[in-house]
PDB file of N, CA and C in Angstrom:
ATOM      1  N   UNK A   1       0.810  -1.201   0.000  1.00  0.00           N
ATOM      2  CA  UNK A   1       0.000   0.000   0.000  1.00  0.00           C
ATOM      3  C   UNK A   1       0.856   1.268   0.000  1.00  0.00           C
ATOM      4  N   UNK A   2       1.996   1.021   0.064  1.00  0.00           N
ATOM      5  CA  UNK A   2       2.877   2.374  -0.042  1.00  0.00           C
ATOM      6  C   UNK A   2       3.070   3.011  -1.152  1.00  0.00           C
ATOM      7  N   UNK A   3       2.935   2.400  -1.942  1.00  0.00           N
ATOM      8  CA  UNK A   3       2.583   3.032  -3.814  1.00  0.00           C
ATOM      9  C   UNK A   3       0.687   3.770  -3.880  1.00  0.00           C
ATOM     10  N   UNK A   4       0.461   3.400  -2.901  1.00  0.00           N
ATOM     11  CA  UNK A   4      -0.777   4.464  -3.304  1.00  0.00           C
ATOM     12  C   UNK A   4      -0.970   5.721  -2.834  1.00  0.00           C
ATOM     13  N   UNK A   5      -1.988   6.110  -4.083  1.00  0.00           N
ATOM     14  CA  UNK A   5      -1.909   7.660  -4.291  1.00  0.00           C
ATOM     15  C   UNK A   5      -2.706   8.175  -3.076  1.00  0.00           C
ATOM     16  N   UNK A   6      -2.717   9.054  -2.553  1.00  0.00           N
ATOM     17  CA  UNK A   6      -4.182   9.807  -1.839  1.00  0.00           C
ATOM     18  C   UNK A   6      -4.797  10.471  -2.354  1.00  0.00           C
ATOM     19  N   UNK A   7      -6.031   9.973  -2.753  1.00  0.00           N
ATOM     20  CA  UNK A   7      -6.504  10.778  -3.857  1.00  0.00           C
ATOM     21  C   UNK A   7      -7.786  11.951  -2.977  1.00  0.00           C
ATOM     22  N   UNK A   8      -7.866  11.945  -1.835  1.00  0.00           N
ATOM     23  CA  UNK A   8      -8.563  12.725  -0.643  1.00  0.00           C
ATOM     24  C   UNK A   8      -7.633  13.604  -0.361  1.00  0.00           C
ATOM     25  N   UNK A   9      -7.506  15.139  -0.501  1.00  0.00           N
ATOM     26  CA  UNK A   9      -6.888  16.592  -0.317  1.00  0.00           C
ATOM     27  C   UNK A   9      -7.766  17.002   0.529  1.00  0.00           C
ATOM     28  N   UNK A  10      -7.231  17.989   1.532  1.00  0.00           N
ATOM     29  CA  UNK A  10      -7.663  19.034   2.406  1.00  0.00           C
ATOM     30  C   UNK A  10      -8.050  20.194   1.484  1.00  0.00           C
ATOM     31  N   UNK A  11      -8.941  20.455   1.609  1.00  0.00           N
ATOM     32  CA  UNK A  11      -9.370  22.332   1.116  1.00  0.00           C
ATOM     33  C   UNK A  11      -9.946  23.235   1.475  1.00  0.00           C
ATOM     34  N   UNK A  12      -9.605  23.870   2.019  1.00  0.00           N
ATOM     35  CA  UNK A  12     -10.369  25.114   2.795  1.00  0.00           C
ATOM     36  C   UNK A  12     -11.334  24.003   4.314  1.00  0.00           C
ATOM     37  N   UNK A  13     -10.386  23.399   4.782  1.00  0.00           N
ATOM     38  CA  UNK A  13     -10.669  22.470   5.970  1.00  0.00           C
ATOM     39  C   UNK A  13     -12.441  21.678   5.235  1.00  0.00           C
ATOM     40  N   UNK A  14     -12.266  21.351   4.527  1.00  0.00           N
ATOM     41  CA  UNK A  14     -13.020  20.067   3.353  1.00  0.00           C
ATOM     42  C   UNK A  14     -11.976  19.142   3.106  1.00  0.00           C
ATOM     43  N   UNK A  15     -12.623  17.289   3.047  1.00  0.00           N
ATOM     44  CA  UNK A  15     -12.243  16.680   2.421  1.00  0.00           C
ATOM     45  C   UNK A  15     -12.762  16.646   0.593  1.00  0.00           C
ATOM     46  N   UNK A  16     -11.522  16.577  -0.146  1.00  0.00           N
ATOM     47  CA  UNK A  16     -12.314  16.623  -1.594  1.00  0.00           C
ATOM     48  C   UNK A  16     -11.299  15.643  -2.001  1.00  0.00           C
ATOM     49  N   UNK A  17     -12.095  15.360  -3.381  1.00  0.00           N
ATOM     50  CA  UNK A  17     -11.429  13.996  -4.653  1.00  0.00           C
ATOM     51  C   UNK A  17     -11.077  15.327  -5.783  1.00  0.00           C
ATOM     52  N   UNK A  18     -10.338  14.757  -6.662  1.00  0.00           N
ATOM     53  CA  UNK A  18     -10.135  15.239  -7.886  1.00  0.00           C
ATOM     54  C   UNK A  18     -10.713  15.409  -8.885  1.00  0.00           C
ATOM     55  N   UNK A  19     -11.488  15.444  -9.796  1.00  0.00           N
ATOM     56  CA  UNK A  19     -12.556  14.983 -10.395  1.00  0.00           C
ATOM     57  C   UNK A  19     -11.743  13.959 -11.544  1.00  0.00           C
ATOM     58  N   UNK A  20     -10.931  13.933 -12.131  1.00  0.00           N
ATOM     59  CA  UNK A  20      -9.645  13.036 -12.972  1.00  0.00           C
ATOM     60  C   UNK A  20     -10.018  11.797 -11.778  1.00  0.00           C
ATOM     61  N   UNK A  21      -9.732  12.007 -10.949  1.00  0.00           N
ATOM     62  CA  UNK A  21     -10.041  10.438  -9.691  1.00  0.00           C
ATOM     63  C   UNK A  21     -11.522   9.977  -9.823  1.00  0.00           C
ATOM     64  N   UNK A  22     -12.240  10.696  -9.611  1.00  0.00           N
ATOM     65  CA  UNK A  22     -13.761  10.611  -9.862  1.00  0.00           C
ATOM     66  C   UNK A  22     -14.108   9.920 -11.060  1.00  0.00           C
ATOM     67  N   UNK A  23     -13.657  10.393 -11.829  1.00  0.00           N
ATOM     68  CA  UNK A  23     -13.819   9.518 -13.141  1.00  0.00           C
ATOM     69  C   UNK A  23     -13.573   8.157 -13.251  1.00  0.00           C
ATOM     70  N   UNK A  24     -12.047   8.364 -12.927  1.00  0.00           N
ATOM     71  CA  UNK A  24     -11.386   6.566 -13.094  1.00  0.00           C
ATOM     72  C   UNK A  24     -12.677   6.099 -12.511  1.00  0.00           C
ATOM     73  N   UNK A  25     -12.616   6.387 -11.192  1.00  0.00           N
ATOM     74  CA  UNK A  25     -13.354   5.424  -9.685  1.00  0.00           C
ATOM     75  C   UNK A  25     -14.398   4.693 -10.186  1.00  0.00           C
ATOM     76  N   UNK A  26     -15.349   5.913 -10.957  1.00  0.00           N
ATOM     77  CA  UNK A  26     -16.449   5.601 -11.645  1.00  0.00           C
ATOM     78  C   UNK A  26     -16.684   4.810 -13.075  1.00  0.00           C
ATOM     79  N   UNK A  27     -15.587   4.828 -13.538  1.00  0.00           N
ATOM     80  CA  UNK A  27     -15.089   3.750 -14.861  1.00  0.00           C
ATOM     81  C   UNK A  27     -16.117   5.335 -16.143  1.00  0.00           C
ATOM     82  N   UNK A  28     -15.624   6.566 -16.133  1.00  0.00           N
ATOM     83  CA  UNK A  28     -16.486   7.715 -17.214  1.00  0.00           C
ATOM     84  C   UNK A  28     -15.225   8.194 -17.838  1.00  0.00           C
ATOM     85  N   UNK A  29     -14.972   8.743 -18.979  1.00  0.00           N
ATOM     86  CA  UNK A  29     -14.105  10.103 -19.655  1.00  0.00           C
ATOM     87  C   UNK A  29     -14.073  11.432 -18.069  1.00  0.00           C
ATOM     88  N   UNK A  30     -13.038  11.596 -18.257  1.00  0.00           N
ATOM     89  CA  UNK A  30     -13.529  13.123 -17.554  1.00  0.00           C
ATOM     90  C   UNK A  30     -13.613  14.172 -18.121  1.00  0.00           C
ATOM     91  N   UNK A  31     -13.997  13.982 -19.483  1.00  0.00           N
ATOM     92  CA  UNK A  31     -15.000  14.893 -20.256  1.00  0.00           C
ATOM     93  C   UNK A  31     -16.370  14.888 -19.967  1.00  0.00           C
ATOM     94  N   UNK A  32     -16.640  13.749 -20.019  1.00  0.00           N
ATOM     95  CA  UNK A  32     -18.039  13.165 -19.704  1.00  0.00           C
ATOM     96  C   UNK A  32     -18.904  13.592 -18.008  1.00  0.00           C
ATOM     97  N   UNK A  33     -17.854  13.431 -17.342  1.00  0.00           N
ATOM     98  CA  UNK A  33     -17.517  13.559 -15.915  1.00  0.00           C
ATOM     99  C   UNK A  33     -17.986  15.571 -16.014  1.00  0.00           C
ATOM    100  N   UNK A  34     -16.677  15.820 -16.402  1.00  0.00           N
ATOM    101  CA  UNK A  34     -17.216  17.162 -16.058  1.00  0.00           C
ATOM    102  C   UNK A  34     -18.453  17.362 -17.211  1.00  0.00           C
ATOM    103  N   UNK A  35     -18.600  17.304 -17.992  1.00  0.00           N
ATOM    104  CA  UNK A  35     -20.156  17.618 -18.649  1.00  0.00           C
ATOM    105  C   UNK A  35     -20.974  17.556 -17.643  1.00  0.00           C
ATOM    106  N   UNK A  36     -21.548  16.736 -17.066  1.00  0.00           N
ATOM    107  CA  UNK A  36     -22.210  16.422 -16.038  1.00  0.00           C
ATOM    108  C   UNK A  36     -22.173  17.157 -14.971  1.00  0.00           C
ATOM    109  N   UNK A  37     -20.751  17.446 -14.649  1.00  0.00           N
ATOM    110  CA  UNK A  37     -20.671  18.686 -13.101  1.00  0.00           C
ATOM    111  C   UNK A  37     -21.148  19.977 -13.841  1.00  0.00           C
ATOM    112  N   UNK A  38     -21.335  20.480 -14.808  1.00  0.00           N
ATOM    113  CA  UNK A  38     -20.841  21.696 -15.421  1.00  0.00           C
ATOM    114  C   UNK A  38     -22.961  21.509 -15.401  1.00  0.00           C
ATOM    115  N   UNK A  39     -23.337  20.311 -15.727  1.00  0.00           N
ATOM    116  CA  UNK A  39     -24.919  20.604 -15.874  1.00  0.00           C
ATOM    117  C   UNK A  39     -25.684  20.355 -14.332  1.00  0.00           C
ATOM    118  N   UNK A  40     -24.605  19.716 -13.078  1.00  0.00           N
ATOM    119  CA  UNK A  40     -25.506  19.967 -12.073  1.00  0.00           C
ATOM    120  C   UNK A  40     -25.299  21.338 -11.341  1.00  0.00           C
ATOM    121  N   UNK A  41     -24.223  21.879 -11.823  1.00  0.00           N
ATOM    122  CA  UNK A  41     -24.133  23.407 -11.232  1.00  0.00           C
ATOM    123  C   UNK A  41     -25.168  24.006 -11.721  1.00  0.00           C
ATOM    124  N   UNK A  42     -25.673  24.106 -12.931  1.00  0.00           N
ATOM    125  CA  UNK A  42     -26.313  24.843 -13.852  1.00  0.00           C
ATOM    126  C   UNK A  42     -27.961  24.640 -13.208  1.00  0.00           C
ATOM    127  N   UNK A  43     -27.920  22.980 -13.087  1.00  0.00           N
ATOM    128  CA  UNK A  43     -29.012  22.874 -12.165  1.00  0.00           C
ATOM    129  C   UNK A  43     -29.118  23.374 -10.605  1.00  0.00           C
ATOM    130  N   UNK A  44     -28.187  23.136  -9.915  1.00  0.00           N
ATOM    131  CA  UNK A  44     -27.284  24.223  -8.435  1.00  0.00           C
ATOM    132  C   UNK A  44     -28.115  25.481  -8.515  1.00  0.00           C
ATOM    133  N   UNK A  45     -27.822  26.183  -9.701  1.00  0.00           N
ATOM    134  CA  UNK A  45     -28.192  27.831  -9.828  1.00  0.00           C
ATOM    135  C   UNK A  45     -29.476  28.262  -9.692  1.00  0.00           C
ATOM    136  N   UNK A  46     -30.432  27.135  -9.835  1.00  0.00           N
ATOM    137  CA  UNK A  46     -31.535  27.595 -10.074  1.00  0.00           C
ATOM    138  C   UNK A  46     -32.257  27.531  -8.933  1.00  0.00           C
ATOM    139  N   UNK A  47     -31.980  27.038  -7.596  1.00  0.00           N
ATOM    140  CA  UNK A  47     -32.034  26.670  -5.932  1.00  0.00           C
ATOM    141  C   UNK A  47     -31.315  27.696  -5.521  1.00  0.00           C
ATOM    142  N   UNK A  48     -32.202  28.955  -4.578  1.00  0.00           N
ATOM    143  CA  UNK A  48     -31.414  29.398  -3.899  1.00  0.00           C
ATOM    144  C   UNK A  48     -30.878  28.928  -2.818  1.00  0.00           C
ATOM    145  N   UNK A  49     -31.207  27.879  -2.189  1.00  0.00           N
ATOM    146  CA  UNK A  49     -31.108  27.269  -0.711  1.00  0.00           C
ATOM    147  C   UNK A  49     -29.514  26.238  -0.744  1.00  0.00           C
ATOM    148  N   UNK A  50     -29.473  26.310  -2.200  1.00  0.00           N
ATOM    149  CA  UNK A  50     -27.978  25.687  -2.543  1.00  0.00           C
ATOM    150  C   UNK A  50     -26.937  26.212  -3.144  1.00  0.00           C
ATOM    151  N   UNK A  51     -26.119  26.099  -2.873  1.00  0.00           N
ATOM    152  CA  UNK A  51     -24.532  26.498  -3.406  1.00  0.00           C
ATOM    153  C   UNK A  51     -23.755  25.671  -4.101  1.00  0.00           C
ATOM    154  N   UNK A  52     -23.616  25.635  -5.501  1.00  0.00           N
ATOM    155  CA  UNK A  52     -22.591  24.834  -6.047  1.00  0.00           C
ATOM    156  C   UNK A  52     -21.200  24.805  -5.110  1.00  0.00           C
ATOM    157  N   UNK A  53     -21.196  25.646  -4.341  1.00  0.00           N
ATOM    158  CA  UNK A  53     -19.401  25.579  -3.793  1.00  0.00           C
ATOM    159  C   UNK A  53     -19.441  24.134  -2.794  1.00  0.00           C
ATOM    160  N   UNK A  54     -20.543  24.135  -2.773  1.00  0.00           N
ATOM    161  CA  UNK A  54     -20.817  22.990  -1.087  1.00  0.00           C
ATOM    162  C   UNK A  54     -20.630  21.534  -1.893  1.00  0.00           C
ATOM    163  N   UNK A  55     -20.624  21.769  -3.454  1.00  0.00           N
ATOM    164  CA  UNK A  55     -20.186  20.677  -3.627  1.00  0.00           C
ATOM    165  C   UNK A  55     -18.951  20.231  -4.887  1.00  0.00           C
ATOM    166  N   UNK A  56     -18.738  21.435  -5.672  1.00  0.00           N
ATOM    167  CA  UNK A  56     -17.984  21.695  -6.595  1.00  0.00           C
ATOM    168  C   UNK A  56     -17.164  22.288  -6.558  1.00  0.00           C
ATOM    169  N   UNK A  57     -15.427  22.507  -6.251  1.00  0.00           N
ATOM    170  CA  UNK A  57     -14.939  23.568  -6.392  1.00  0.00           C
ATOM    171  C   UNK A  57     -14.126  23.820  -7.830  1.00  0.00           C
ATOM    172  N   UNK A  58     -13.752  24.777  -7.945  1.00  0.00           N
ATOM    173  CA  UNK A  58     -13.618  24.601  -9.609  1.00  0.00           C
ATOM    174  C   UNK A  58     -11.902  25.024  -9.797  1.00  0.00           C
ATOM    175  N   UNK A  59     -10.892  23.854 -10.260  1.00  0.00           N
ATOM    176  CA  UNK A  59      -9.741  23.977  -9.650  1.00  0.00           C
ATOM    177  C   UNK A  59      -9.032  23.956 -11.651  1.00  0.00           C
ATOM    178  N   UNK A  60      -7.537  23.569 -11.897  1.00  0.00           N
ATOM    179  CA  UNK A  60      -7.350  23.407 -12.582  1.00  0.00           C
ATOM    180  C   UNK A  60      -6.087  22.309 -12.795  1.00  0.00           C
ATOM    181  N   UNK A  61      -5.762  21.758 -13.879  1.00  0.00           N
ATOM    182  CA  UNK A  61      -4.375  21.168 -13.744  1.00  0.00           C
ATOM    183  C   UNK A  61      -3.439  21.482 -15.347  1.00  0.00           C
ATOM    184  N   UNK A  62      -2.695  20.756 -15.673  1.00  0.00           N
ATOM    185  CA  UNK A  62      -1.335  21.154 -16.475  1.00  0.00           C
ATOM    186  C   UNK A  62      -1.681  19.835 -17.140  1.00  0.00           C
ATOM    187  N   UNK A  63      -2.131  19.465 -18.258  1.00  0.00           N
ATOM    188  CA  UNK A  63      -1.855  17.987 -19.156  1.00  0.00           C
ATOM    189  C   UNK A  63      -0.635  18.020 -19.532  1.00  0.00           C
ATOM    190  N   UNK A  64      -0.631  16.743 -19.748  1.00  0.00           N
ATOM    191  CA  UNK A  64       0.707  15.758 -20.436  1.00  0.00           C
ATOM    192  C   UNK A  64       1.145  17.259 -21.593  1.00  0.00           C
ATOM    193  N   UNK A  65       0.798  18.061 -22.491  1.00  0.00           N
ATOM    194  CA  UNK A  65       1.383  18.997 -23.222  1.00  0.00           C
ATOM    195  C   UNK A  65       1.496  20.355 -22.702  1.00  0.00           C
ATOM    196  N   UNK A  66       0.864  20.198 -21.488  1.00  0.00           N
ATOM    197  CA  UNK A  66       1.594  21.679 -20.963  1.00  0.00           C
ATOM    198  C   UNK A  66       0.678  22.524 -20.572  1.00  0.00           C
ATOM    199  N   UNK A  67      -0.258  22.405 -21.393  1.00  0.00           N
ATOM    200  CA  UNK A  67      -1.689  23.062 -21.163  1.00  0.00           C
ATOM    201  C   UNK A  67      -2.321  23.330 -19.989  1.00  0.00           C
ATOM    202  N   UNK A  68      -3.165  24.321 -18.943  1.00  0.00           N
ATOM    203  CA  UNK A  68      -4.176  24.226 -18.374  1.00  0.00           C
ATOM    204  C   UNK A  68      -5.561  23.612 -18.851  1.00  0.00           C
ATOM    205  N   UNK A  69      -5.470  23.150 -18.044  1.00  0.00           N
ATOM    206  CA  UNK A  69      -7.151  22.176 -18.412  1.00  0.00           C
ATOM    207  C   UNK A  69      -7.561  22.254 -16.933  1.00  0.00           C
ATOM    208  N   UNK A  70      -9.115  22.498 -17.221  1.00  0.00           N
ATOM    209  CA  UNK A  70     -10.271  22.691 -15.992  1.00  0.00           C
ATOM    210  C   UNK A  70     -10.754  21.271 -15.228  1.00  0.00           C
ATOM    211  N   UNK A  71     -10.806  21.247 -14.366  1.00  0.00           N
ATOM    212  CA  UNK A  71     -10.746  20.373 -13.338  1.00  0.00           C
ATOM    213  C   UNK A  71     -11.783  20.790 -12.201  1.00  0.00           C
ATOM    214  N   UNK A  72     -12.732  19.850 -11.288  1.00  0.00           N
ATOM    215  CA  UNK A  72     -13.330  20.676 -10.220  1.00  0.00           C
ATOM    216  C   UNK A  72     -12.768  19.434  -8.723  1.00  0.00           C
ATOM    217  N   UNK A  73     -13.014  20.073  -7.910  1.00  0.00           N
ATOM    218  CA  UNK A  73     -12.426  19.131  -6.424  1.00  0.00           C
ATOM    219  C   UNK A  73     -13.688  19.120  -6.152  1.00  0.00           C
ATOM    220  N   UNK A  74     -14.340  17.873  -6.123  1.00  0.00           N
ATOM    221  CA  UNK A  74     -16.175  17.511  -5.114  1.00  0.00           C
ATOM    222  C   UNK A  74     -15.324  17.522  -4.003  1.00  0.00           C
ATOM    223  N   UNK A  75     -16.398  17.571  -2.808  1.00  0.00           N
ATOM    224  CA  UNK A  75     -16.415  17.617  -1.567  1.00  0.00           C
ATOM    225  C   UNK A  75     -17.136  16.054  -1.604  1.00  0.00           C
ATOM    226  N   UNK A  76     -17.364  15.930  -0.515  1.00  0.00           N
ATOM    227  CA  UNK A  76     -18.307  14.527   0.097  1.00  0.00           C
ATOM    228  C   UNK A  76     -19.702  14.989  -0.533  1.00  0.00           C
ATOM    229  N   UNK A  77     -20.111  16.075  -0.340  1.00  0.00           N
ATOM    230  CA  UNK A  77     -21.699  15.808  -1.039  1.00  0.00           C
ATOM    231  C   UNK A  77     -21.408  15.719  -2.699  1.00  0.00           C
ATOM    232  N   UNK A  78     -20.169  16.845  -3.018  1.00  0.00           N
ATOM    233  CA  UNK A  78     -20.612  16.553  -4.542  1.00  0.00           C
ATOM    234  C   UNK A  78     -20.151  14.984  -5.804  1.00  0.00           C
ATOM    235  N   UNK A  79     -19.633  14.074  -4.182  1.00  0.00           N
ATOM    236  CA  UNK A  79     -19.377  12.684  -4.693  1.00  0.00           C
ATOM    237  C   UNK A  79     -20.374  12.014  -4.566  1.00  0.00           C
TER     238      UNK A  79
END
């Protein structure tokens, strides 16, 4: 077990996943993956009593060519 990753980060005193982790976990693209986050925020917006932040945070990473590419960190509810 010493080769494994932690794929659970601290954030703003939240446990969150990666959404790239989320995907694998779930056997999806994380294109597909975020499509989906990008349409329950959209659904999020329309509830005032909810906050996309409580379950989405919206982070970024560096691909294999160098690039920024968009990424979000779920919390426990938004897994």
């Amino acid at each position: 077990m010493e080769n494994q990753v932690q794929i659970i980060k601290q954030v703003n005193d939240q446990d969150v996943m990666d959404s790239r982790d989320v995907a694998k976990m779930i056997n999806k693209t994380h294109a597909h993956l975020m499509r989906d986050i990008d349409r329950y925020i959209n659904d999020l917006a329309t509830d005032p009593k909810l906050d996309s932040l409580d379950f989405f945070i919206e982070s970024s990473y560096e691909d294999a060519k160098g690039e920024t590419r968009k990424c979000y960190l779920l919390t426990k509810q938004g897994c």
